[in-house]
PDB file of N, CA and C in Angstrom:
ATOM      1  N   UNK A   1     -38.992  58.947 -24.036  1.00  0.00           N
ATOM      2  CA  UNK A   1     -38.869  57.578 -23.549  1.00  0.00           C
ATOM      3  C   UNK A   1     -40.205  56.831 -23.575  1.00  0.00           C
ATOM      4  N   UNK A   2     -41.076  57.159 -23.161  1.00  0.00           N
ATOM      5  CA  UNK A   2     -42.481  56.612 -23.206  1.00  0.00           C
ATOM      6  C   UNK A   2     -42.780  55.915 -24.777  1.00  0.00           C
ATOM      7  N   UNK A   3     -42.497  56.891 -25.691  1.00  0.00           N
ATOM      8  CA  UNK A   3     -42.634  56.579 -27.153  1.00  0.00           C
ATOM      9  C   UNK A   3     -42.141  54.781 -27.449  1.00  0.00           C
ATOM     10  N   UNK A   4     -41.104  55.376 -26.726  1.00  0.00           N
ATOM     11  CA  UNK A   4     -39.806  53.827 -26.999  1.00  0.00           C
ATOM     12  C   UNK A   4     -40.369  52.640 -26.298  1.00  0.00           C
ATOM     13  N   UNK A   5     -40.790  53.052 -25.415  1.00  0.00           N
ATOM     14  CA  UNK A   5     -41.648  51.908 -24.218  1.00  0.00           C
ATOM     15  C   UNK A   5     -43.152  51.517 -24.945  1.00  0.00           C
ATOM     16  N   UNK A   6     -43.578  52.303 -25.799  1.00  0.00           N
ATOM     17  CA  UNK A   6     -44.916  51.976 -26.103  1.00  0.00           C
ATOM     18  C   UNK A   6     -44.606  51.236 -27.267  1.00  0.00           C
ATOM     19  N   UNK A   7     -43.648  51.456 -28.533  1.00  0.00           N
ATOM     20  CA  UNK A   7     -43.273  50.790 -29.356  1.00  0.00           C
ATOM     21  C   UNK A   7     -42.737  49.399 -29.027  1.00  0.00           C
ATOM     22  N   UNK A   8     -41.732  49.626 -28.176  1.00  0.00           N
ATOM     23  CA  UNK A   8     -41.413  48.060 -27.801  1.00  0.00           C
ATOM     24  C   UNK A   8     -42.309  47.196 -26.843  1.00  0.00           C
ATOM     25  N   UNK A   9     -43.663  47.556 -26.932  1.00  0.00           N
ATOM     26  CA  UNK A   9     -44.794  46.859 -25.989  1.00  0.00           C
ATOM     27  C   UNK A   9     -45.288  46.142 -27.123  1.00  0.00           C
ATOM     28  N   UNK A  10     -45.462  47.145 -28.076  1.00  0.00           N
ATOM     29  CA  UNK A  10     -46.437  46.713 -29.816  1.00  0.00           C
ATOM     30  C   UNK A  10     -45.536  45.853 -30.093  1.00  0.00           C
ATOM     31  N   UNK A  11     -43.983  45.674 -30.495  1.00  0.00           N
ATOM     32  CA  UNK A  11     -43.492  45.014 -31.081  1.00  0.00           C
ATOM     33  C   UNK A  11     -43.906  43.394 -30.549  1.00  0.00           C
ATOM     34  N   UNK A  12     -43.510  43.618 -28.983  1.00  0.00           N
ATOM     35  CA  UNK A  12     -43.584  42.320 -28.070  1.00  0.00           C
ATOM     36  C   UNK A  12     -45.211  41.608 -28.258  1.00  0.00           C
ATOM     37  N   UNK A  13     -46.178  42.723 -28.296  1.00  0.00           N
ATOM     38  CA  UNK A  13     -47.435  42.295 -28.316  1.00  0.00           C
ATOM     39  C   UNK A  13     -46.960  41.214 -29.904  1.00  0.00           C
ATOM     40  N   UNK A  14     -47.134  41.908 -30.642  1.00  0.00           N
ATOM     41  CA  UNK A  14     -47.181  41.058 -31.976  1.00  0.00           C
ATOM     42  C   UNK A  14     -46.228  40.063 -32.237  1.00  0.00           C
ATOM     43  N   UNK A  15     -44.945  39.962 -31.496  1.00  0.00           N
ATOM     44  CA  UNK A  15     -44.829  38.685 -31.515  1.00  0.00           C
ATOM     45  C   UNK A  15     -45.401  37.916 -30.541  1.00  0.00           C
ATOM     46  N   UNK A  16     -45.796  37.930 -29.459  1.00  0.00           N
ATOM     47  CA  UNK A  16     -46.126  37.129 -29.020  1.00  0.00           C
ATOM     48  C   UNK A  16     -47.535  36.616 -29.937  1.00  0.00           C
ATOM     49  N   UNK A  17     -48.130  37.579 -30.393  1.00  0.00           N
ATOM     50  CA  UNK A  17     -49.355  36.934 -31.338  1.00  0.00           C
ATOM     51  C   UNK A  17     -48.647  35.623 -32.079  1.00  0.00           C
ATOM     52  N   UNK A  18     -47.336  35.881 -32.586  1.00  0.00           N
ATOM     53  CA  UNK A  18     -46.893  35.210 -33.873  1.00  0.00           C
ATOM     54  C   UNK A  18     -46.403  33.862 -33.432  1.00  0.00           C
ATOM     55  N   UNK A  19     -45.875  33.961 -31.934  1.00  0.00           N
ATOM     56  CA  UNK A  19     -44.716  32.897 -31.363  1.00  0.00           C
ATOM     57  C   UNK A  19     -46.551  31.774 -31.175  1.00  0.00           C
ATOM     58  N   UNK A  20     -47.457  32.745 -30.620  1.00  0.00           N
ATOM     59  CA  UNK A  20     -48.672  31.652 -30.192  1.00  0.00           C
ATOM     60  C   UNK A  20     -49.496  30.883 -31.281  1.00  0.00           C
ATOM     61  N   UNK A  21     -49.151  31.896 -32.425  1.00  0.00           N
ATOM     62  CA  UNK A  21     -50.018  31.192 -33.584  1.00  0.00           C
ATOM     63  C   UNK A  21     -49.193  29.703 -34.195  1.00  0.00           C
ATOM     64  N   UNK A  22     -47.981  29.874 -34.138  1.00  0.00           N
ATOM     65  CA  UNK A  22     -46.934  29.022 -34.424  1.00  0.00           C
ATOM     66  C   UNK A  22     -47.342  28.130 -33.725  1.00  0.00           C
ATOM     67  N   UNK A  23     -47.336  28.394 -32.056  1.00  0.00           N
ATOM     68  CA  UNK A  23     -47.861  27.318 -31.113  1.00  0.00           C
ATOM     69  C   UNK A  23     -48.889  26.644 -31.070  1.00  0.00           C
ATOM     70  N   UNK A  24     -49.778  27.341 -31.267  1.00  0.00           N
ATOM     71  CA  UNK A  24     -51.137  26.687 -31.883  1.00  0.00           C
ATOM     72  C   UNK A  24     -51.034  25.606 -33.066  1.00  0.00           C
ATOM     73  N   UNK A  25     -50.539  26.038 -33.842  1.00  0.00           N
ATOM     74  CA  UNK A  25     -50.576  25.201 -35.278  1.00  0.00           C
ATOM     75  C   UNK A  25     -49.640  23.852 -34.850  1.00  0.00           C
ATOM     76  N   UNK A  26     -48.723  24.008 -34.632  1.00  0.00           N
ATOM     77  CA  UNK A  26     -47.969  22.660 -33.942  1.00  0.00           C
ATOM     78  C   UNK A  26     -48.609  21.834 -33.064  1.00  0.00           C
ATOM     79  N   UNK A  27     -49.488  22.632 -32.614  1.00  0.00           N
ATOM     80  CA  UNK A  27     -50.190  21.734 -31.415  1.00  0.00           C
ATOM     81  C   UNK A  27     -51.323  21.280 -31.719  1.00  0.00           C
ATOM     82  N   UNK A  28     -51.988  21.496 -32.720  1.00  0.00           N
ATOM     83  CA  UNK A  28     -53.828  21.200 -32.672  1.00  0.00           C
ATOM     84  C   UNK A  28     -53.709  20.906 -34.191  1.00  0.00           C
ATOM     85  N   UNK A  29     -52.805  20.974 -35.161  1.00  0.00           N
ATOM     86  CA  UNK A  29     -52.910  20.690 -36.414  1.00  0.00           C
ATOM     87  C   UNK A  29     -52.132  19.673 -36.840  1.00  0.00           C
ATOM     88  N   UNK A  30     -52.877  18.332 -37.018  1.00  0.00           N
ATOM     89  CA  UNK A  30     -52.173  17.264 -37.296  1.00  0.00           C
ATOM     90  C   UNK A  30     -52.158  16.948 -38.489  1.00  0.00           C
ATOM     91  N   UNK A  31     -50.496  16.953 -39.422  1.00  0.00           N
ATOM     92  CA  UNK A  31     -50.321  16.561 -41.080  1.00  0.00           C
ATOM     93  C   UNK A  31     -51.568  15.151 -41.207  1.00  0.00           C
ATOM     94  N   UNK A  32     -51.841  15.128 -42.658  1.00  0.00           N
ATOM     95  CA  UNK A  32     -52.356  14.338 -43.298  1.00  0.00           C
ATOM     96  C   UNK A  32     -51.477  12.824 -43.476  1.00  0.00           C
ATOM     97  N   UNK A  33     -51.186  11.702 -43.106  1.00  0.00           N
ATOM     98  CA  UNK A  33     -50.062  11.042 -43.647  1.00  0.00           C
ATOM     99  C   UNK A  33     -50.706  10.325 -44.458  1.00  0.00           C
ATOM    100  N   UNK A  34     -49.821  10.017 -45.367  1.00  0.00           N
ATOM    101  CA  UNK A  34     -50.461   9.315 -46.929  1.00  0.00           C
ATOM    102  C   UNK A  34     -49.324   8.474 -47.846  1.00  0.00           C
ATOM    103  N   UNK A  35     -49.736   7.600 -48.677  1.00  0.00           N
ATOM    104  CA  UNK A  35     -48.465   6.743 -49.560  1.00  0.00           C
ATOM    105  C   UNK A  35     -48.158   7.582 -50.536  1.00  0.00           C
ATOM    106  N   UNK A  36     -46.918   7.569 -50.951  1.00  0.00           N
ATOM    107  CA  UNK A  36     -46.095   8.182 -52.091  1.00  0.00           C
ATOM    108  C   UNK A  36     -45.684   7.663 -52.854  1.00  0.00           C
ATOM    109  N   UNK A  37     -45.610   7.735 -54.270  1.00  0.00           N
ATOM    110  CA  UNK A  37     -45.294   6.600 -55.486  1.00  0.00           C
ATOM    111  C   UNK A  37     -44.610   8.148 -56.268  1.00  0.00           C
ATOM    112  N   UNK A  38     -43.307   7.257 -56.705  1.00  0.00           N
ATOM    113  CA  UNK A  38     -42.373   8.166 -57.667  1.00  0.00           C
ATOM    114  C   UNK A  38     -42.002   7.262 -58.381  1.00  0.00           C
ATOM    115  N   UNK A  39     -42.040   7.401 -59.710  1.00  0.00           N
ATOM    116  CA  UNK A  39     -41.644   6.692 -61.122  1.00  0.00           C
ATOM    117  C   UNK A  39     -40.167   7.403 -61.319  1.00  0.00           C
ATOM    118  N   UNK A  40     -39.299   5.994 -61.761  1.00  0.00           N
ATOM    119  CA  UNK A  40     -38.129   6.773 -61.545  1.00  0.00           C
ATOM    120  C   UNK A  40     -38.019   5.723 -63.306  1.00  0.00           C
ATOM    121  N   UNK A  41     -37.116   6.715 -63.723  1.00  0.00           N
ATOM    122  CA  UNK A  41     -36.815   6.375 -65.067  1.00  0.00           C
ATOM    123  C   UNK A  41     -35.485   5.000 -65.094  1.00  0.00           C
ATOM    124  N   UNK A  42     -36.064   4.041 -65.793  1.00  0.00           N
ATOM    125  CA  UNK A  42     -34.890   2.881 -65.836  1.00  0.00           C
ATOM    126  C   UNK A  42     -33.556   3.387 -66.301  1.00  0.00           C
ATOM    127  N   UNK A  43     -32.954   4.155 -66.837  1.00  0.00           N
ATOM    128  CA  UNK A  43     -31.807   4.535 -67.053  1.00  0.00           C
ATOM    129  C   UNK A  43     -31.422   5.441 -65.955  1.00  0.00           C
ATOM    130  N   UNK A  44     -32.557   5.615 -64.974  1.00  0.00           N
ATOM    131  CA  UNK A  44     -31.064   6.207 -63.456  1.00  0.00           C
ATOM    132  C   UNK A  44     -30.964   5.051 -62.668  1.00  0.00           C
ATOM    133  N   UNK A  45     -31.469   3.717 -63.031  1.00  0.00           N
ATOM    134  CA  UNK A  45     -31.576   3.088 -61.735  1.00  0.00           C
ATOM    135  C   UNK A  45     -29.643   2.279 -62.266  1.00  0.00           C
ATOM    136  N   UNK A  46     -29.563   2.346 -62.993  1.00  0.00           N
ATOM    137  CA  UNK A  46     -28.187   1.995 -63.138  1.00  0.00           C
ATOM    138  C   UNK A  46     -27.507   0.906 -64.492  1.00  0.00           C
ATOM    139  N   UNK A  47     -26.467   0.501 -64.666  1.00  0.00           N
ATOM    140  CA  UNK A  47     -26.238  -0.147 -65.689  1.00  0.00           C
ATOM    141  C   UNK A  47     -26.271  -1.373 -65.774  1.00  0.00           C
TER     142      UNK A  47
END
C-alpha cells in the first residue's frame, strides 16, 4: 500500500506542476494582437 500512496503523491505532484504552469501562462502571458489581411481570389467572392 505505501507503494500506491507514494505513486499517487508523484502523479498528483506533477499535475499539479502542469494544472500551475497552464495557470501561469493564462495569467501573466498576454497574446500579441495585430491586423490580418487575406487575399481572397475574385472567383470565390461570387458571380
Amino acid at each position: 500500500m505505501p507503494t500506491l500512496l507514494r505513486f499517487l503523491a508523484t502523479v498528483a505532484v506533477i499535475g499539479g506542476l502542469a494544472y500551475g504552469g497552464i495557470l501561469a501562462l493564462a495569467l501573466f502571458v498576454e497574446p500579441e494582437q495585430r491586423e490580418m489581411t487575406a487575399t481572397i481570389p475574385s472567383s470565390r467572392l461570387g458571380r
